[in-house]
N, C-alpha and C. Protein backbone atom coordinates (compact mmCIF):
# COMPACT_ATOMS: atom_id res chain seq x y z
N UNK A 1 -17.60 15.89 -11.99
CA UNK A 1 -16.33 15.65 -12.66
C UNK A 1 -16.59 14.70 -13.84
N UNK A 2 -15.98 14.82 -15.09
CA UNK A 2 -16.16 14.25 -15.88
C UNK A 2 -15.75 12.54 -15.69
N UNK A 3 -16.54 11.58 -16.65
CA UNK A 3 -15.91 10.17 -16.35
C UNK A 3 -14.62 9.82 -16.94
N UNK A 4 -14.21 10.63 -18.34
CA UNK A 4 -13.07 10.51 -18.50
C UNK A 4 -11.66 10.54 -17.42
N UNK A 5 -11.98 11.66 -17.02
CA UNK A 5 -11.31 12.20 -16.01
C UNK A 5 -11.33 11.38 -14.84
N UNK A 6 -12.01 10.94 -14.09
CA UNK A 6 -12.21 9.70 -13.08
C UNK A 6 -11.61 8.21 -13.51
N UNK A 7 -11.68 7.75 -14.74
CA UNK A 7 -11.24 6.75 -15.51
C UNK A 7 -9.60 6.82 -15.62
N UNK A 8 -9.44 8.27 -16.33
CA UNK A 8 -7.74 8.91 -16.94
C UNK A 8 -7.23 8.60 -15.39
N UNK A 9 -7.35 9.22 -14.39
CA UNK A 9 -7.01 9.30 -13.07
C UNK A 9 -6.52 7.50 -12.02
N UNK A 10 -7.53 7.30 -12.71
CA UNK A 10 -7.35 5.86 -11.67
C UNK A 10 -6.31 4.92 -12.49
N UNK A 11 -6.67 5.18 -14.30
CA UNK A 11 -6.00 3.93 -14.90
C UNK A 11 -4.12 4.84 -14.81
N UNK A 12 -3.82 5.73 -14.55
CA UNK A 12 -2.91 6.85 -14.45
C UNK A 12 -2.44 6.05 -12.99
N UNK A 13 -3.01 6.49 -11.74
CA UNK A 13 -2.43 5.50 -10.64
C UNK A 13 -2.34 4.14 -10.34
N UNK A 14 -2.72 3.40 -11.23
CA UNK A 14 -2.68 1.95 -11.74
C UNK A 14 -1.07 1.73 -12.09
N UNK A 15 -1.29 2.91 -13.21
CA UNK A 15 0.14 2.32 -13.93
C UNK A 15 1.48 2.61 -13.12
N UNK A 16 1.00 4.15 -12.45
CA UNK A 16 2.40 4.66 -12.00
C UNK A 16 2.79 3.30 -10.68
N UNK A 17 1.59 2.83 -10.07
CA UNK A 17 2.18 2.05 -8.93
C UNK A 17 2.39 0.64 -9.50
N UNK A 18 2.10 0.07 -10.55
CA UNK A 18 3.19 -0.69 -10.93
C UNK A 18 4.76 -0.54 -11.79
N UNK A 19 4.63 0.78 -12.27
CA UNK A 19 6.28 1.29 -12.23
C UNK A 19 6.90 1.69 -11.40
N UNK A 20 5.89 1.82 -10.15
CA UNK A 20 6.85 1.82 -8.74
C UNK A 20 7.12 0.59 -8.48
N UNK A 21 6.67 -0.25 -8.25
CA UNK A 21 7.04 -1.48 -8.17
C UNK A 21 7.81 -2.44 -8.79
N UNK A 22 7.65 -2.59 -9.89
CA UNK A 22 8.82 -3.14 -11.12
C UNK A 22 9.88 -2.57 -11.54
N UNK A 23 10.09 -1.02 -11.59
CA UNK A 23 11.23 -0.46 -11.36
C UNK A 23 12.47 -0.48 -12.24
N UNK A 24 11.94 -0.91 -13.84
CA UNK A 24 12.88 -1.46 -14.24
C UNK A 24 14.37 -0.40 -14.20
N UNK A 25 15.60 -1.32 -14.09
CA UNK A 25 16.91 -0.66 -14.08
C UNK A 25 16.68 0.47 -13.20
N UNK A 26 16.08 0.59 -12.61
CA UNK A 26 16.31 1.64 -11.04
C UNK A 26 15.62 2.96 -11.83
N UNK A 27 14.49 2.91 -12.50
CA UNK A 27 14.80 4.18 -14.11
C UNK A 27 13.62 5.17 -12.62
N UNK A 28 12.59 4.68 -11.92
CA UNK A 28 11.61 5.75 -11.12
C UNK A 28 11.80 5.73 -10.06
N UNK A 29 12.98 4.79 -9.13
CA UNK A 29 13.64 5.28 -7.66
C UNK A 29 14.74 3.93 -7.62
N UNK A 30 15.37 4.56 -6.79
CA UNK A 30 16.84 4.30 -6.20
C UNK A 30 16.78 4.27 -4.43
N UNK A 31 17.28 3.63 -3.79
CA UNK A 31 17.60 3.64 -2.51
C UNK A 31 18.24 5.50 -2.22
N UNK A 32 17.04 5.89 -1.64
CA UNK A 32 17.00 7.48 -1.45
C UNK A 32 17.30 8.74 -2.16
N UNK A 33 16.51 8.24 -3.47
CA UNK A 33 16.40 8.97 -4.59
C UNK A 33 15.01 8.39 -5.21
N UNK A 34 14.13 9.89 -5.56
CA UNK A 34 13.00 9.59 -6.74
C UNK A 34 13.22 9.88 -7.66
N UNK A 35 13.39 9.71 -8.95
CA UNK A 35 13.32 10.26 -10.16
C UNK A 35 11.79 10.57 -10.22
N UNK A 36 11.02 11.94 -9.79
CA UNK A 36 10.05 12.39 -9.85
C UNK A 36 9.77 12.64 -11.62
N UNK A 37 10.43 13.16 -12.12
CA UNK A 37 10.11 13.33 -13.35
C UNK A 37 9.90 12.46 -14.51
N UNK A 38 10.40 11.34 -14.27
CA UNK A 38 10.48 10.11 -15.43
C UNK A 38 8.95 9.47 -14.82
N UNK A 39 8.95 9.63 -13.19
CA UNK A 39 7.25 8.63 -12.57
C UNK A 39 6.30 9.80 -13.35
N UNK A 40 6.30 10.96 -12.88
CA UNK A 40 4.90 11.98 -13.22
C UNK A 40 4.77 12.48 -14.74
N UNK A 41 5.73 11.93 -15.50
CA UNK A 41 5.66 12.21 -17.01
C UNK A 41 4.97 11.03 -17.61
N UNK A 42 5.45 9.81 -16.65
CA UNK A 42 4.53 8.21 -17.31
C UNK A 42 3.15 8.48 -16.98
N UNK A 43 2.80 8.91 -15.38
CA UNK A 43 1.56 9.32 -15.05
C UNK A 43 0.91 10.13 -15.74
N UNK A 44 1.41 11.00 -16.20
CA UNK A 44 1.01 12.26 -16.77
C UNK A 44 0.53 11.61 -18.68
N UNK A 45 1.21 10.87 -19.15
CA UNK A 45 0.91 10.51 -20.60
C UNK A 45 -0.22 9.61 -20.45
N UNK A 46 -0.40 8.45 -19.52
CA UNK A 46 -1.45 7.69 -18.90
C UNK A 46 -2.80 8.19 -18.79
N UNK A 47 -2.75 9.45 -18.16
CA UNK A 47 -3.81 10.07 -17.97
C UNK A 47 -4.51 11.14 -19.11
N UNK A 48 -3.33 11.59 -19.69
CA UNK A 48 -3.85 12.24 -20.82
C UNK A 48 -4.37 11.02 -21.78
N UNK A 49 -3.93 10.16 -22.31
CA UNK A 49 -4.49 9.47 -23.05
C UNK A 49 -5.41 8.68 -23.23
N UNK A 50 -5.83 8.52 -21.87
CA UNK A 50 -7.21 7.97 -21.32
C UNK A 50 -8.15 8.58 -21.14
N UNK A 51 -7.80 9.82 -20.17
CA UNK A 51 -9.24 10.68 -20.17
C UNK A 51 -9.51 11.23 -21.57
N UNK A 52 -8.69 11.71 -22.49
CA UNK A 52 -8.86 12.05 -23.93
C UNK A 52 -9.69 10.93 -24.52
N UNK A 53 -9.44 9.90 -24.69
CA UNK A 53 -9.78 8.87 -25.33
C UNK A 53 -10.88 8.46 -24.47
N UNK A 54 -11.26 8.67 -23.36
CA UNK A 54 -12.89 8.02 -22.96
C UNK A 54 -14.05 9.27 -23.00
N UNK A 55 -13.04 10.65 -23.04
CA UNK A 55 -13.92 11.92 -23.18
C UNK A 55 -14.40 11.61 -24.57
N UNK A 56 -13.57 11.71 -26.06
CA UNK A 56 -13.91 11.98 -27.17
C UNK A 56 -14.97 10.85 -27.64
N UNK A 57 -14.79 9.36 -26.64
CA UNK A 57 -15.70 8.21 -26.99
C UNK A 57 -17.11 8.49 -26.56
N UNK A 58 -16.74 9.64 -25.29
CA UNK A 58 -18.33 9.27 -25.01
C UNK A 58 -19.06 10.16 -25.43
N UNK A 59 -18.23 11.25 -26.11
CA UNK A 59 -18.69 12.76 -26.50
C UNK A 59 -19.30 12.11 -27.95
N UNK A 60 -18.73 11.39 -28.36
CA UNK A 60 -19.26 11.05 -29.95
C UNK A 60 -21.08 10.26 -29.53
N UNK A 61 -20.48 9.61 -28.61
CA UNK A 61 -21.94 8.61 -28.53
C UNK A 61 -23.40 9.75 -28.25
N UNK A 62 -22.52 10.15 -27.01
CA UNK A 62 -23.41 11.15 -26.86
C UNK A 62 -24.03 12.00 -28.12
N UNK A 63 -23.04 12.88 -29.10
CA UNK A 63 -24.00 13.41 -30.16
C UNK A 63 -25.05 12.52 -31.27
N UNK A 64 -23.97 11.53 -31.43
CA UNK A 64 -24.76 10.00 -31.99
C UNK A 64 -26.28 9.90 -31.31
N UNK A 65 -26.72 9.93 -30.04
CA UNK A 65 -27.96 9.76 -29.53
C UNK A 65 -28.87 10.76 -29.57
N UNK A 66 -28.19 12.14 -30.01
CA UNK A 66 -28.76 13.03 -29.60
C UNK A 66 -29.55 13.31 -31.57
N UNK A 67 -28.10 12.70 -31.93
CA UNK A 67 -28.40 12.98 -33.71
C UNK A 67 -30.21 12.54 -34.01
N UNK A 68 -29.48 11.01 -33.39
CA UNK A 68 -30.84 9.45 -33.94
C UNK A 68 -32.29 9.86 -33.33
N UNK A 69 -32.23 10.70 -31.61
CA UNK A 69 -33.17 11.05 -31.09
C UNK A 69 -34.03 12.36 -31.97
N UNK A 70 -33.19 13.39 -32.43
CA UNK A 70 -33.64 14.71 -33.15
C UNK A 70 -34.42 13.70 -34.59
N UNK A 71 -34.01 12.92 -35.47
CA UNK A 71 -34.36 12.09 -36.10
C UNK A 71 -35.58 11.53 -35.73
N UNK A 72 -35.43 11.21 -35.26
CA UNK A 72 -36.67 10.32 -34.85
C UNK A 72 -38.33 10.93 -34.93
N UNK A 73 -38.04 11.94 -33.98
CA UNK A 73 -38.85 13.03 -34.00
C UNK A 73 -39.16 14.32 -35.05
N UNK A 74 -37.88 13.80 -35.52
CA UNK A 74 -38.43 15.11 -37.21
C UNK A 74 -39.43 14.85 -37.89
N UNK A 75 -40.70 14.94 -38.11
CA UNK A 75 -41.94 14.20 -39.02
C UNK A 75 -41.28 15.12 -40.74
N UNK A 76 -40.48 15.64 -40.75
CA UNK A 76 -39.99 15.37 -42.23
C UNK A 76 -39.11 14.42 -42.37
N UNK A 77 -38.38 13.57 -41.58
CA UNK A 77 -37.30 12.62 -42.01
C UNK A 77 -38.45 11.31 -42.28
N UNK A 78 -39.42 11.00 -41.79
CA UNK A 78 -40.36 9.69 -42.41
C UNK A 78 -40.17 9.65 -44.05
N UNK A 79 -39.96 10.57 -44.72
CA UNK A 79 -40.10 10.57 -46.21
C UNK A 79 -41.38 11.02 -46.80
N UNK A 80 -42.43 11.54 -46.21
CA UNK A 80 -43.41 11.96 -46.88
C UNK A 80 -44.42 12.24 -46.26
């Protein structure tokens, strides 16, 4: 499984269980009522924006190493 995805996931149930908990104005449950959709849409933006954002970070590094490594080893990039 990707680390984004492991990262998106956990920092995603981080957040939703402190908007279960803080609760502001009753907006993600009520005394025998969930507002399922207002909790799994916060969860849901949490996670997209994290696993996106640690996928595309590590996807860059990754070609970045792969660039400097192909470099390295080119005996035409020395200059002569």
């Amino acid at each position: 499984m990707d680390v984004g995805v492991l990262v998106g996931l956990a920092v995603a149930a981080l957040i939703m269980y402190i908007a279960w908990v803080h609760n502001p104005q009753l907006e993600y449950h009520e005394p025998g009522n969930i507002h399922w959709g207002h909790w799994l849409f916060l969860g849901f933006l949490w996670f997209a924006m994290v696993a996106g954002g640690v996928t595309l970070v590590l996807s860059l590094v990754s070609v970045g190493i792969i660039w400097l490594s192909s470099r390295t080893q080119d005996p035409t990039s020395e200059g002569g």
